[in-house]
PDB file of N, CA and C in Angstrom:
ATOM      1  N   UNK A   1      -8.056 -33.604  24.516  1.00  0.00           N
ATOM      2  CA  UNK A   1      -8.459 -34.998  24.641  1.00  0.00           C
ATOM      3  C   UNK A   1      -7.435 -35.845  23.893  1.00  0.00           C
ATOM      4  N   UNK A   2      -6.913 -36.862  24.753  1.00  0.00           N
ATOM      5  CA  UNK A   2      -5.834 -37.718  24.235  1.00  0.00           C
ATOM      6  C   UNK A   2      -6.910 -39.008  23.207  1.00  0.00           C
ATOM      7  N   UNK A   3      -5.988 -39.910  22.725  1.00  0.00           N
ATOM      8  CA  UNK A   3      -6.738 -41.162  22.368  1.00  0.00           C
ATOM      9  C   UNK A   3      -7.497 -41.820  23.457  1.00  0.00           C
ATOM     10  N   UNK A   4      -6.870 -42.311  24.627  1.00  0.00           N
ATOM     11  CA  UNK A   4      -7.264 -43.270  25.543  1.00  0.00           C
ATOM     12  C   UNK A   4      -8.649 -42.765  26.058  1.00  0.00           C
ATOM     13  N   UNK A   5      -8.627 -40.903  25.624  1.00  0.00           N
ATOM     14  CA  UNK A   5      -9.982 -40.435  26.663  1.00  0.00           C
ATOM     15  C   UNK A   5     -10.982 -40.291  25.646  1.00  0.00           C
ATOM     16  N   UNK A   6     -10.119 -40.127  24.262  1.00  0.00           N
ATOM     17  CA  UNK A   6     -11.236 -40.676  22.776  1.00  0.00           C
ATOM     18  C   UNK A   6     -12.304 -41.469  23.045  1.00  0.00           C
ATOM     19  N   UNK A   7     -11.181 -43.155  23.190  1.00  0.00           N
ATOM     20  CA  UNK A   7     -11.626 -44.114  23.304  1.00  0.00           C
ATOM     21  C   UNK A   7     -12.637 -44.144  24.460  1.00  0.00           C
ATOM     22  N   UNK A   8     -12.288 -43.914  25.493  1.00  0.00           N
ATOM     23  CA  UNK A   8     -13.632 -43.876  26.540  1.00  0.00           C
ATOM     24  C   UNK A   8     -14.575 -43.192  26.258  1.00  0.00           C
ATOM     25  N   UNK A   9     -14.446 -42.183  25.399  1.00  0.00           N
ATOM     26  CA  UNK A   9     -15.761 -40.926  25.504  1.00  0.00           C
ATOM     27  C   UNK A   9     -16.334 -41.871  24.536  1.00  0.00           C
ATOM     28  N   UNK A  10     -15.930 -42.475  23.542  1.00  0.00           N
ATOM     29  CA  UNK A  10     -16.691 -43.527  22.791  1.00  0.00           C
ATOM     30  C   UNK A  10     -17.480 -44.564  23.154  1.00  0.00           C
ATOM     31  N   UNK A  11     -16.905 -45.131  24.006  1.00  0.00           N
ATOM     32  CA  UNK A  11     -17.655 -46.558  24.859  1.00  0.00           C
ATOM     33  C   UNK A  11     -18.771 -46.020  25.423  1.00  0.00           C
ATOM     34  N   UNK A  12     -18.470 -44.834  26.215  1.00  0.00           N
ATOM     35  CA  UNK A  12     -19.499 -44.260  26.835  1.00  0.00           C
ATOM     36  C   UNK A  12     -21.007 -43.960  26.107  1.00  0.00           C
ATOM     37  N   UNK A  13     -20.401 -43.005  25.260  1.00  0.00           N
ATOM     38  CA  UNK A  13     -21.344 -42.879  24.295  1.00  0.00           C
ATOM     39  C   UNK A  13     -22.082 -43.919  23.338  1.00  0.00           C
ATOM     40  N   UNK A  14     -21.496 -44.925  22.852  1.00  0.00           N
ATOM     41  CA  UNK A  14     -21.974 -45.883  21.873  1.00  0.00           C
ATOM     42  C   UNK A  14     -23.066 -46.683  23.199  1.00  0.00           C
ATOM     43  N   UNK A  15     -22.089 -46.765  23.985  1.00  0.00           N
ATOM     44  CA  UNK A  15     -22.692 -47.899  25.191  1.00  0.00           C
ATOM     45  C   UNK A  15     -22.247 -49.436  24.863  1.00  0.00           C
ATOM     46  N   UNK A  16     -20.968 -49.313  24.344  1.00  0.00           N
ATOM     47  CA  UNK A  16     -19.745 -50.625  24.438  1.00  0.00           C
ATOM     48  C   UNK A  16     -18.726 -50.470  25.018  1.00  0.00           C
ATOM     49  N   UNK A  17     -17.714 -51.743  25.167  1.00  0.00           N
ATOM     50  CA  UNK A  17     -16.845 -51.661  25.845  1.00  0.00           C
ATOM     51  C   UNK A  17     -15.882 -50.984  25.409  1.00  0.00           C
ATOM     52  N   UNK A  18     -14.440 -50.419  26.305  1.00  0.00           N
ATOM     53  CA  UNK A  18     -13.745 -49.607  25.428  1.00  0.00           C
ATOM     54  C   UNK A  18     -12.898 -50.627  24.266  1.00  0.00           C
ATOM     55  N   UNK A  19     -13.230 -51.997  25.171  1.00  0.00           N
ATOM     56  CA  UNK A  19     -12.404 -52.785  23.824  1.00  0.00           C
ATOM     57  C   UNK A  19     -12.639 -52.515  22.635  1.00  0.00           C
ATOM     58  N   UNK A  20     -14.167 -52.371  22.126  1.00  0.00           N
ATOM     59  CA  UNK A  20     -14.858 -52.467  21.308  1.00  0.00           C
ATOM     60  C   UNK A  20     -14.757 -51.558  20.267  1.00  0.00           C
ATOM     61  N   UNK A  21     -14.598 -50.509  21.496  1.00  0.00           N
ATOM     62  CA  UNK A  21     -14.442 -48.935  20.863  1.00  0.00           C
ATOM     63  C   UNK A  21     -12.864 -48.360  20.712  1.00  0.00           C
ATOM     64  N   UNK A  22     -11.958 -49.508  20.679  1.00  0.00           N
ATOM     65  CA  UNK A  22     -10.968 -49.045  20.353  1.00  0.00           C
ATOM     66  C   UNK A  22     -10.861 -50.144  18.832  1.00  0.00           C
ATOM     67  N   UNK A  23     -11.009 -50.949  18.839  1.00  0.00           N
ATOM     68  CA  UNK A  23     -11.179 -51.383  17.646  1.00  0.00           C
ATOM     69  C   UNK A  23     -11.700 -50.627  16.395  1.00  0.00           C
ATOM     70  N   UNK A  24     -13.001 -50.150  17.210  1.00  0.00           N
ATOM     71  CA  UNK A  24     -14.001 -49.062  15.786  1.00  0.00           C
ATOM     72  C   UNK A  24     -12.897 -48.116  15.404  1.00  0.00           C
ATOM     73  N   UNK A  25     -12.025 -47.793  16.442  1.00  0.00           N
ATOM     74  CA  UNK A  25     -11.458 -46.753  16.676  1.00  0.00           C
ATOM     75  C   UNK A  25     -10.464 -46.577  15.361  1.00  0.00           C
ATOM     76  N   UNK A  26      -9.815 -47.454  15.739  1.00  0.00           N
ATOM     77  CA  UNK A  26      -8.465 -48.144  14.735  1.00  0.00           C
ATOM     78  C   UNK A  26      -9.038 -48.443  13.371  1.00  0.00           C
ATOM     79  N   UNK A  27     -10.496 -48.804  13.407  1.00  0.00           N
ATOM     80  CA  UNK A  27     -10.477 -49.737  11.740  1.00  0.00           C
ATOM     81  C   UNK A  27     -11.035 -47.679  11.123  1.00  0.00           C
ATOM     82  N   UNK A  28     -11.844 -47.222  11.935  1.00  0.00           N
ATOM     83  CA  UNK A  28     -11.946 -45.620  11.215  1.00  0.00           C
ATOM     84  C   UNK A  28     -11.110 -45.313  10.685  1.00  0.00           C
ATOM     85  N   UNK A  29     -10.010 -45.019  11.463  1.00  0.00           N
ATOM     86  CA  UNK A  29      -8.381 -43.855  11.319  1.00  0.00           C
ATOM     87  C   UNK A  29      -7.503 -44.888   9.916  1.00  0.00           C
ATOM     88  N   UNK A  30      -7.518 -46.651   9.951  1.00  0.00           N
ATOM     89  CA  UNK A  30      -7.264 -47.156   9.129  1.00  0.00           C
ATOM     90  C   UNK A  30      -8.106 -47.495   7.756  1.00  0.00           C
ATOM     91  N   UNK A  31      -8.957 -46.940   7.640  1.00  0.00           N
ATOM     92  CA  UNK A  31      -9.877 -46.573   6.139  1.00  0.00           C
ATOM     93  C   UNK A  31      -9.388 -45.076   5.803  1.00  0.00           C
ATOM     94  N   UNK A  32      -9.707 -44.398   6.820  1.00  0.00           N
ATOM     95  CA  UNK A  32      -9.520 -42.964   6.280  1.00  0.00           C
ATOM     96  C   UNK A  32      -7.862 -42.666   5.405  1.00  0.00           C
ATOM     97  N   UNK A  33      -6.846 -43.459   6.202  1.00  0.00           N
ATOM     98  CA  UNK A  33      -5.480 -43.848   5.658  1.00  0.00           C
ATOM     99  C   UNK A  33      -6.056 -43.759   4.556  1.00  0.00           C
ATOM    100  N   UNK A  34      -6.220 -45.156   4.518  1.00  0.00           N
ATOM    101  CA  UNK A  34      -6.276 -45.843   3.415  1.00  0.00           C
ATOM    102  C   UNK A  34      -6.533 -45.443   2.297  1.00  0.00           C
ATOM    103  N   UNK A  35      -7.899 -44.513   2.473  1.00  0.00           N
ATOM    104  CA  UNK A  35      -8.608 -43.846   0.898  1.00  0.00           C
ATOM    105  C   UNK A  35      -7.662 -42.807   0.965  1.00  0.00           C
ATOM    106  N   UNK A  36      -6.845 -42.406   1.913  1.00  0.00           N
ATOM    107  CA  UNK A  36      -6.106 -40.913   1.546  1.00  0.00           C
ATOM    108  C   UNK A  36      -4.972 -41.153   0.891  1.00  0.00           C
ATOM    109  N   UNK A  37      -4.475 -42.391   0.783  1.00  0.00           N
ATOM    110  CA  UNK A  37      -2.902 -43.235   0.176  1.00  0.00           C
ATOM    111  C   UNK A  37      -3.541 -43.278  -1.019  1.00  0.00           C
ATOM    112  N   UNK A  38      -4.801 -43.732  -1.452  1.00  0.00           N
ATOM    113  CA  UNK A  38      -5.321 -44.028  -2.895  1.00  0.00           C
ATOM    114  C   UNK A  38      -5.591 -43.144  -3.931  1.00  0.00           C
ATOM    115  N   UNK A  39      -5.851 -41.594  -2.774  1.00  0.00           N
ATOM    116  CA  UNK A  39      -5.790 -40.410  -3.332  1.00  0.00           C
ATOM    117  C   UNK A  39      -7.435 -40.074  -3.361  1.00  0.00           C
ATOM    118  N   UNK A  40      -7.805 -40.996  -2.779  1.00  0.00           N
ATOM    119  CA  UNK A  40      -9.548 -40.740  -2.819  1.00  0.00           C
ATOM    120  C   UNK A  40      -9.861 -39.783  -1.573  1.00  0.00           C
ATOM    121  N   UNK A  41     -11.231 -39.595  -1.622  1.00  0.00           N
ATOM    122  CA  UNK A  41     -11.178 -38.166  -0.281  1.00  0.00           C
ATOM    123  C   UNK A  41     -12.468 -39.190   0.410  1.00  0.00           C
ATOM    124  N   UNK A  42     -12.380 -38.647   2.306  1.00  0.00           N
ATOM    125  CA  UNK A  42     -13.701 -39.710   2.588  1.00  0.00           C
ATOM    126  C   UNK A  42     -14.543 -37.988   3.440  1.00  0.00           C
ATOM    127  N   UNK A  43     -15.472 -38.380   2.516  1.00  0.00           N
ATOM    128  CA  UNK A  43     -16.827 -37.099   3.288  1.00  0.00           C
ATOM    129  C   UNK A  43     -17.786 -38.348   4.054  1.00  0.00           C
ATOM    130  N   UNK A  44     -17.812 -37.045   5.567  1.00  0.00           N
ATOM    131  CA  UNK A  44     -18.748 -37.620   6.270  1.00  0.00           C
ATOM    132  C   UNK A  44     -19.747 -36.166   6.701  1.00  0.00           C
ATOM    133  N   UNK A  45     -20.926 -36.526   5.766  1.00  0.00           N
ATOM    134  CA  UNK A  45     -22.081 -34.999   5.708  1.00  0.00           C
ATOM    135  C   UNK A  45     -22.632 -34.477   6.722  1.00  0.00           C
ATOM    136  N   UNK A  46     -22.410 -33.439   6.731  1.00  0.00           N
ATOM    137  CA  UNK A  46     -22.669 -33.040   8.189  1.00  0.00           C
ATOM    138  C   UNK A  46     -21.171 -32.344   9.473  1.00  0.00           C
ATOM    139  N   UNK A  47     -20.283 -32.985   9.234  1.00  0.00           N
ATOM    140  CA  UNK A  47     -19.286 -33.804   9.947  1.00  0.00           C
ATOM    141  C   UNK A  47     -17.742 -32.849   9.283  1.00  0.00           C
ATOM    142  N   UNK A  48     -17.617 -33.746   7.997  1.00  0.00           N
ATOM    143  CA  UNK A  48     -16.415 -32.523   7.302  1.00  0.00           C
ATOM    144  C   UNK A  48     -16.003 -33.760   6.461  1.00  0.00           C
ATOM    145  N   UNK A  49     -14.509 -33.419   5.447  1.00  0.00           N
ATOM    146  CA  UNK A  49     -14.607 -34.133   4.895  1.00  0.00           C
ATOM    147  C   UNK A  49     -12.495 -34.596   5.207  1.00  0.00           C
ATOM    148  N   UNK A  50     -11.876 -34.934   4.766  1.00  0.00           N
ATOM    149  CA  UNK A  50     -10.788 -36.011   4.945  1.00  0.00           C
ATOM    150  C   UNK A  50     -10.098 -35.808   3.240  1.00  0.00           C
ATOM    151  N   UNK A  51      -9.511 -34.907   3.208  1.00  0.00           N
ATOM    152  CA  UNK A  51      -8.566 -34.974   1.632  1.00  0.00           C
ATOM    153  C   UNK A  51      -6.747 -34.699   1.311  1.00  0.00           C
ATOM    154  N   UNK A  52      -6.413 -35.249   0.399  1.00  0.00           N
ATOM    155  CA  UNK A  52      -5.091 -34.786   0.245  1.00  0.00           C
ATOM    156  C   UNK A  52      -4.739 -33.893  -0.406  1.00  0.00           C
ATOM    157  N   UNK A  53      -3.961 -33.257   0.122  1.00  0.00           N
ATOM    158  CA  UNK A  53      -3.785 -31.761  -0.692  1.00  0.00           C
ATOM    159  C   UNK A  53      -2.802 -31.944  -1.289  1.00  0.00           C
ATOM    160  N   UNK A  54      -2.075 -31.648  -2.922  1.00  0.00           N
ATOM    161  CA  UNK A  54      -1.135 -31.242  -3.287  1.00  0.00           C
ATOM    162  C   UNK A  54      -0.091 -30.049  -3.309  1.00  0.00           C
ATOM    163  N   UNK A  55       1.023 -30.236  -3.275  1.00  0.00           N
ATOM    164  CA  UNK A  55       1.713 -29.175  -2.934  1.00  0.00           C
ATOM    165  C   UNK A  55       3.252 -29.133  -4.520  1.00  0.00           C
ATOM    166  N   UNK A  56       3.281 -28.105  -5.301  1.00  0.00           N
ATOM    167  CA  UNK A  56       4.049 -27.982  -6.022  1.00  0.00           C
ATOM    168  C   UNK A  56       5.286 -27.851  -5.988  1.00  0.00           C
ATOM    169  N   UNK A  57       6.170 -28.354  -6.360  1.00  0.00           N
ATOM    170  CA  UNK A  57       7.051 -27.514  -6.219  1.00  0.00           C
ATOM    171  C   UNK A  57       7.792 -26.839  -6.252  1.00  0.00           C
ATOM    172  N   UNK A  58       8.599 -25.900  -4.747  1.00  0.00           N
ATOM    173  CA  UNK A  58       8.979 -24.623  -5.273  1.00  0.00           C
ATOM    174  C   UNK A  58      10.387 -24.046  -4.542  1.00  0.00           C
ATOM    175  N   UNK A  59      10.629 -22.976  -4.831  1.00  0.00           N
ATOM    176  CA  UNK A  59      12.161 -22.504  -4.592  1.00  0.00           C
ATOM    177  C   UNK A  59      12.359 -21.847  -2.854  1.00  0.00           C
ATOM    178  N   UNK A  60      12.491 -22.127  -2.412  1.00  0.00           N
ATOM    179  CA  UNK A  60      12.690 -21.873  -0.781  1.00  0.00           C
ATOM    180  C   UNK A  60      13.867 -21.523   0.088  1.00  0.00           C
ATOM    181  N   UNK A  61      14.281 -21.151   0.757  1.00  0.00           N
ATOM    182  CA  UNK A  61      15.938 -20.762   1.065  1.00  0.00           C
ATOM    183  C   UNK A  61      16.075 -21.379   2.804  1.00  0.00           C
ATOM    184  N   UNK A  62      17.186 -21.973   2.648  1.00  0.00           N
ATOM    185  CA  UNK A  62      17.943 -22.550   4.042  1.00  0.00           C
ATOM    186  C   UNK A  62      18.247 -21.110   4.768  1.00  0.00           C
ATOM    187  N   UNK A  63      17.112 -21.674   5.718  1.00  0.00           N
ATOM    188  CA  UNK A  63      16.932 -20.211   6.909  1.00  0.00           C
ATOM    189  C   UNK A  63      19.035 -20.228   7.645  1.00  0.00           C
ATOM    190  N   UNK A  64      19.883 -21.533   7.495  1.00  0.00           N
ATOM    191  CA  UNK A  64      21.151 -20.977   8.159  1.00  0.00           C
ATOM    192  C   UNK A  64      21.795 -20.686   7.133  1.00  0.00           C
ATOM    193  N   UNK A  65      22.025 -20.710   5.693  1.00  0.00           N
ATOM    194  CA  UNK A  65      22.909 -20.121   4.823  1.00  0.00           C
ATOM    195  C   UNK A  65      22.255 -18.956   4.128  1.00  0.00           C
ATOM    196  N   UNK A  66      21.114 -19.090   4.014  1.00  0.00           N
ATOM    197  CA  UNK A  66      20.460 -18.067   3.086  1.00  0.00           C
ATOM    198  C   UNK A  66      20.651 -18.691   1.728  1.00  0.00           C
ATOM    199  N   UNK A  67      20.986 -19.693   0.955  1.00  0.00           N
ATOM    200  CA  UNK A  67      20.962 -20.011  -0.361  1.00  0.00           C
ATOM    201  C   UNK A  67      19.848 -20.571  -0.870  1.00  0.00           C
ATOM    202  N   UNK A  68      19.444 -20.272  -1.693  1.00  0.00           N
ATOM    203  CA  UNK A  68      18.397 -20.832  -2.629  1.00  0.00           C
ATOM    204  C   UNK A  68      18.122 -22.417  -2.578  1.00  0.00           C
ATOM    205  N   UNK A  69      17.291 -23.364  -2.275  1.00  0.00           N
ATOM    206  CA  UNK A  69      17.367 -24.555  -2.728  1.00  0.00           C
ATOM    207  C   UNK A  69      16.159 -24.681  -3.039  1.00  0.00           C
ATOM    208  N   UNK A  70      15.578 -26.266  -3.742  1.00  0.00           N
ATOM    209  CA  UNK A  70      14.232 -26.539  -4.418  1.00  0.00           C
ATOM    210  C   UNK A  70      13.615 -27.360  -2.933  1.00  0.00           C
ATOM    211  N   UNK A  71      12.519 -27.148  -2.987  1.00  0.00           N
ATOM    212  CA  UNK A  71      11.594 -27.437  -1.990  1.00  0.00           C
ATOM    213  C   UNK A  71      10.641 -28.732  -2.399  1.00  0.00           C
ATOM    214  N   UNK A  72      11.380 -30.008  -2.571  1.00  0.00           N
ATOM    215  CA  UNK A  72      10.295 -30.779  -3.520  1.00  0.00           C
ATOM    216  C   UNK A  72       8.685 -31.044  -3.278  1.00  0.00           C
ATOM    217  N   UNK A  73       7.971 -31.115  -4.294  1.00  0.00           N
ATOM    218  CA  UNK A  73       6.404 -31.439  -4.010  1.00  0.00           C
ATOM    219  C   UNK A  73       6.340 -32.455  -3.439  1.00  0.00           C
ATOM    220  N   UNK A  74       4.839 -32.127  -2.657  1.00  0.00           N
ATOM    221  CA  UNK A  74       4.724 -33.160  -1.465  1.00  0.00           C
ATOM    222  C   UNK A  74       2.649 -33.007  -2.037  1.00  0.00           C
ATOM    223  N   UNK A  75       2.508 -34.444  -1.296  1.00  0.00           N
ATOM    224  CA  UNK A  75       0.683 -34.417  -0.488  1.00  0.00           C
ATOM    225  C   UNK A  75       0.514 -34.614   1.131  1.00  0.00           C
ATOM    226  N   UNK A  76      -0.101 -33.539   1.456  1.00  0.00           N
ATOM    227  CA  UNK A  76      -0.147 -33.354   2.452  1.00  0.00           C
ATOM    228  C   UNK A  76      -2.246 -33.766   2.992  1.00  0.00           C
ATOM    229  N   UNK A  77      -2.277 -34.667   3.940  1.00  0.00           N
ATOM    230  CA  UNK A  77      -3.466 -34.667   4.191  1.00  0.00           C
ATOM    231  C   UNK A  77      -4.052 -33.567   5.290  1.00  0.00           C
ATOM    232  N   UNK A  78      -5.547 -33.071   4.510  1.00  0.00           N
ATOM    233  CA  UNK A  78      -6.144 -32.259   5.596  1.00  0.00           C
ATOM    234  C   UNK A  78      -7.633 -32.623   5.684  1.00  0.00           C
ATOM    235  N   UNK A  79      -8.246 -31.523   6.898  1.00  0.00           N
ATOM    236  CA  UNK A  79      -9.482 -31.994   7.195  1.00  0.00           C
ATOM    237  C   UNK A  79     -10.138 -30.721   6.526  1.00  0.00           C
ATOM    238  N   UNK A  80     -11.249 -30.587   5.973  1.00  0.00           N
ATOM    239  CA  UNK A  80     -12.139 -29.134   6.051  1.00  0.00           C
ATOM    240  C   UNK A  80     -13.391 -29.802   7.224  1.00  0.00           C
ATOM    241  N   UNK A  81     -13.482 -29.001   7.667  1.00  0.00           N
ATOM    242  CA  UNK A  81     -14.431 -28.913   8.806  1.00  0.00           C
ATOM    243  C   UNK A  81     -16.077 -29.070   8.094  1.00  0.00           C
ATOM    244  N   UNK A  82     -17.091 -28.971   7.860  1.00  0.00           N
ATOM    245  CA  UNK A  82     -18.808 -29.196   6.896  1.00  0.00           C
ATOM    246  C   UNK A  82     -19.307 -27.992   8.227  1.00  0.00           C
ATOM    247  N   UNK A  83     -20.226 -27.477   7.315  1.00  0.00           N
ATOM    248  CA  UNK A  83     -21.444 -26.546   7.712  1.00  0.00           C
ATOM    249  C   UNK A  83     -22.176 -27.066   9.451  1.00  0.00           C
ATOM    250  N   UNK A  84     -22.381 -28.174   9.309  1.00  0.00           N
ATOM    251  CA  UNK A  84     -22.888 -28.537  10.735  1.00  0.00           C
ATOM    252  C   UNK A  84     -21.979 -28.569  11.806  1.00  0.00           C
ATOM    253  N   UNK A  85     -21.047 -28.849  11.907  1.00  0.00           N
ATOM    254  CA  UNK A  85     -19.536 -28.933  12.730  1.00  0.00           C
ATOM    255  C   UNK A  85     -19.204 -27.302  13.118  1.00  0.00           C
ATOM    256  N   UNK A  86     -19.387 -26.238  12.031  1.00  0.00           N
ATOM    257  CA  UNK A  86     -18.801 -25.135  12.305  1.00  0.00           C
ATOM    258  C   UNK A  86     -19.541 -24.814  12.842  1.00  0.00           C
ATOM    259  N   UNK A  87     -21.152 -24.581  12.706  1.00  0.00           N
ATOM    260  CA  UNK A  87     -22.512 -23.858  13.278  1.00  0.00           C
ATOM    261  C   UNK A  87     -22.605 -24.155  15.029  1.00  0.00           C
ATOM    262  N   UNK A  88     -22.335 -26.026  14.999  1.00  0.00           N
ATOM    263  CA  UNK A  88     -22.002 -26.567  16.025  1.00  0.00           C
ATOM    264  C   UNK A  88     -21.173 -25.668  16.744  1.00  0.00           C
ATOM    265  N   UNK A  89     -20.174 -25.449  16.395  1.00  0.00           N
ATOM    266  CA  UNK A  89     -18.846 -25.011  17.440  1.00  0.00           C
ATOM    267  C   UNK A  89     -19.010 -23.589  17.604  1.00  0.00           C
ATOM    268  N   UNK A  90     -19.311 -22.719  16.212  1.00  0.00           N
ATOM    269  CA  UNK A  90     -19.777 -21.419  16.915  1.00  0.00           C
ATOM    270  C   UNK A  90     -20.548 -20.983  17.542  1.00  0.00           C
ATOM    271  N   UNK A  91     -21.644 -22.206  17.713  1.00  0.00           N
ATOM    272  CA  UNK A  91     -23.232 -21.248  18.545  1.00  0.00           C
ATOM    273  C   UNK A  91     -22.967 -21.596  19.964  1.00  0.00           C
TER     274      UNK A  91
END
């Protein structure tokens, strides 16, 4: 599922227009940013939760020379999936 068929499966479902539902669409994905730039995490119960992961850093080698270089630390955002979402998808 692309965005555009996001956005429709949304309208559909809410029972608004897709205008409407591309807006919701955009201000979601732009909060979730948002708290993830601030370093805050957003849980939705049930659902899963939205966090940034830290990454240290470490010594790694250039796959064309083979030499050693430093790999600098990074945050990387991820999702964990919640108990209802997984039960959901496995049953």
């Amino acid at each position: 599922m692309n965005k555009t068929e996001l956005i429709a499966a949304i309208a559909e479902k809410a029972e608004i227009s897709r205008k409407d539902a591309e807006k919701a669409l955009k201000a979601f994905t732009d909060v979730v940013a948002d708290e993830l730039v601030k370093g805050e995490k957003v849980q939705l119960v049930g659902f899963g939760t939205f966090e940034v992961s830290e990454r240290g850093e470490r010594e790694g080698r250039n796959p064309k020379s083979g030499e050693p270089m430093v790999i600098a630390a990074s945050k990387s955002p991820k999702f964990k999936a919640g108990k209802a979402l997984k039960d959901l998808v496995n049953a």
